[in-house]
Protein backbone atom coordinates (compact mmCIF):
# COMPACT_ATOMS: atom_id res chain seq x y z
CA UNK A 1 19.01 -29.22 -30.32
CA UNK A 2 21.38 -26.17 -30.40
CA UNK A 3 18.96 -24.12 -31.55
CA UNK A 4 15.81 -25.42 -29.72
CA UNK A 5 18.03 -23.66 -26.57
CA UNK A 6 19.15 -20.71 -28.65
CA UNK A 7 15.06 -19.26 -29.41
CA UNK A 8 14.04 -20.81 -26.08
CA UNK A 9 16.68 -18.09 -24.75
CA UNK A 10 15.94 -15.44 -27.00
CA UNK A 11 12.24 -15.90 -25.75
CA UNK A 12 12.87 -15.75 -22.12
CA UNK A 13 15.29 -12.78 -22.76
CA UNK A 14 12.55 -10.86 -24.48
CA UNK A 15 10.05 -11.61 -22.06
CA UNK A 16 12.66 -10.24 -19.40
CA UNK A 17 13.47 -6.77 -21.42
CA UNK A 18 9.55 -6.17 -21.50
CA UNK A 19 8.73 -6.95 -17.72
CA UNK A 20 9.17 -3.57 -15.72
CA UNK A 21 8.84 -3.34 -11.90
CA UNK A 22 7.20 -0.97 -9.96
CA UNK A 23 9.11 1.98 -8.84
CA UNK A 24 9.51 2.38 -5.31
CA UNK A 25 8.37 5.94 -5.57
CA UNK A 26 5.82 4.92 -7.71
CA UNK A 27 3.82 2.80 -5.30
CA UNK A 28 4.57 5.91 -2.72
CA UNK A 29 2.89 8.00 -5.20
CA UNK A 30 -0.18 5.22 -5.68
CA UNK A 31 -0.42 4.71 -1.96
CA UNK A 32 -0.77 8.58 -1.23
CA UNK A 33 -3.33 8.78 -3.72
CA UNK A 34 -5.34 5.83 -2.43
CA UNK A 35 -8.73 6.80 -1.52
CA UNK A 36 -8.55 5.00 1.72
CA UNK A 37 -5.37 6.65 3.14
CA UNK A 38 -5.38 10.12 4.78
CA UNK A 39 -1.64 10.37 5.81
CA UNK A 40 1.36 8.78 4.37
CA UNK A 41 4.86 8.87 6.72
CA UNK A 42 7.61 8.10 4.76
CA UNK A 43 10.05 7.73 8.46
CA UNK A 44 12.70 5.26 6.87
CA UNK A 45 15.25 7.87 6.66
CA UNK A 46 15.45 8.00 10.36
CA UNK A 47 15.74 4.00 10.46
CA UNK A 48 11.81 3.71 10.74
CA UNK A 49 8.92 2.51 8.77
CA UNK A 50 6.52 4.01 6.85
CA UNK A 51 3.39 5.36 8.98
CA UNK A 52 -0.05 4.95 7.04
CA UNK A 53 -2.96 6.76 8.91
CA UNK A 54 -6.64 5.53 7.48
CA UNK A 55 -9.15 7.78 6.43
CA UNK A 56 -12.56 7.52 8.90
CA UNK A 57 -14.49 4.90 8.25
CA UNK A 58 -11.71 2.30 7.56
CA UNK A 59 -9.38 0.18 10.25
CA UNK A 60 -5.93 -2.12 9.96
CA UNK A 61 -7.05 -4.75 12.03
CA UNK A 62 -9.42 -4.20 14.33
CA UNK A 63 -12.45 -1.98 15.35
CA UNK A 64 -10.23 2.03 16.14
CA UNK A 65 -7.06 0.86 14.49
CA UNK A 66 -6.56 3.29 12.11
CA UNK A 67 -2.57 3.86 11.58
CA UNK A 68 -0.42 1.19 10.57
CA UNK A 69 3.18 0.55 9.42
CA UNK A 70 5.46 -1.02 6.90
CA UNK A 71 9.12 -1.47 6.25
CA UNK A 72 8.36 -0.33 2.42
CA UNK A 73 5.72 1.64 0.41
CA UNK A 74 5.50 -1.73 -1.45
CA UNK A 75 4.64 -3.49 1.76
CA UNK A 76 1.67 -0.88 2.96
CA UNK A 77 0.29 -0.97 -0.72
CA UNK A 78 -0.06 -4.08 -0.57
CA UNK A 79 -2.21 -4.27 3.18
CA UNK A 80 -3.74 -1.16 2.32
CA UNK A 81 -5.48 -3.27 -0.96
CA UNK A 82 -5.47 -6.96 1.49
CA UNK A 83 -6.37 -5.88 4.67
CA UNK A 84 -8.15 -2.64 5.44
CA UNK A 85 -11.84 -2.96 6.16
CA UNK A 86 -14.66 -1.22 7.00
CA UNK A 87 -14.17 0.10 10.42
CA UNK A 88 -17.11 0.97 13.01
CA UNK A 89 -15.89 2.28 15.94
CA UNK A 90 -17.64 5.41 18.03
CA UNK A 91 -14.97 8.22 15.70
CA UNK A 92 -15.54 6.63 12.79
CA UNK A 93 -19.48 6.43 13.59
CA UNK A 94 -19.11 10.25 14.56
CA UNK A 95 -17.01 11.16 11.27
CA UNK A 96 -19.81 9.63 9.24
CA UNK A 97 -22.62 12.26 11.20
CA UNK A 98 -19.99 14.38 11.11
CA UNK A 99 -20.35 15.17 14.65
CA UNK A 100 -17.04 16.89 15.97
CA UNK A 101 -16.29 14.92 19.18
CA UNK A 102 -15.03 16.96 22.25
């Protein structure tokens, strides 16, 4: 029985070694680079979120809501991937003409 336990924790301490987490600035890097997002905030130094602005033609929630925040890059990745949709609102409709609005 000893060493049933001994391998079985060898295993899981292999398994452990080889997982690696994200990076914080790595998802910052993969969030800026997201085709979706225009405009990436990074405000937590001042005791604030991070600010995502949407390109045209995408929205948070609903119809014209096109900035968003999260308390990490992690966090905004995350929605960003989950919960940005196709938006349809009058400035998006006018960004895909590419009429300039006055």
């Amino acid at each position: 029985m000893g060493n049933k336990r001994s391998v079985t924790a060898q295993k899981i301490r292999s398994r452990q070694r080889t997982v690696t987490r994200r990076r914080k600035t790595d998802a910052l890097t993969e969030l800026r680079a997201h085709p979706r997002v225009e405009i990436v905030d990074d405000e937590r130094e001042m005791g604030n979120s991070v600010i995502v602005t949407l390109n045209r033609g995408w929205r948070f929630n609903d119809d014209g809501e096109h900035v968003f925040g999260e308390d990490t890059p992690e966090e905004c990745l995350a929605a960003v991937k989950a919960r940005v949709k196709p938006c349809t609102c009058q400035e998006c409709k006018a960004a895909k003409r590419k009429v300039v609005c006055a």
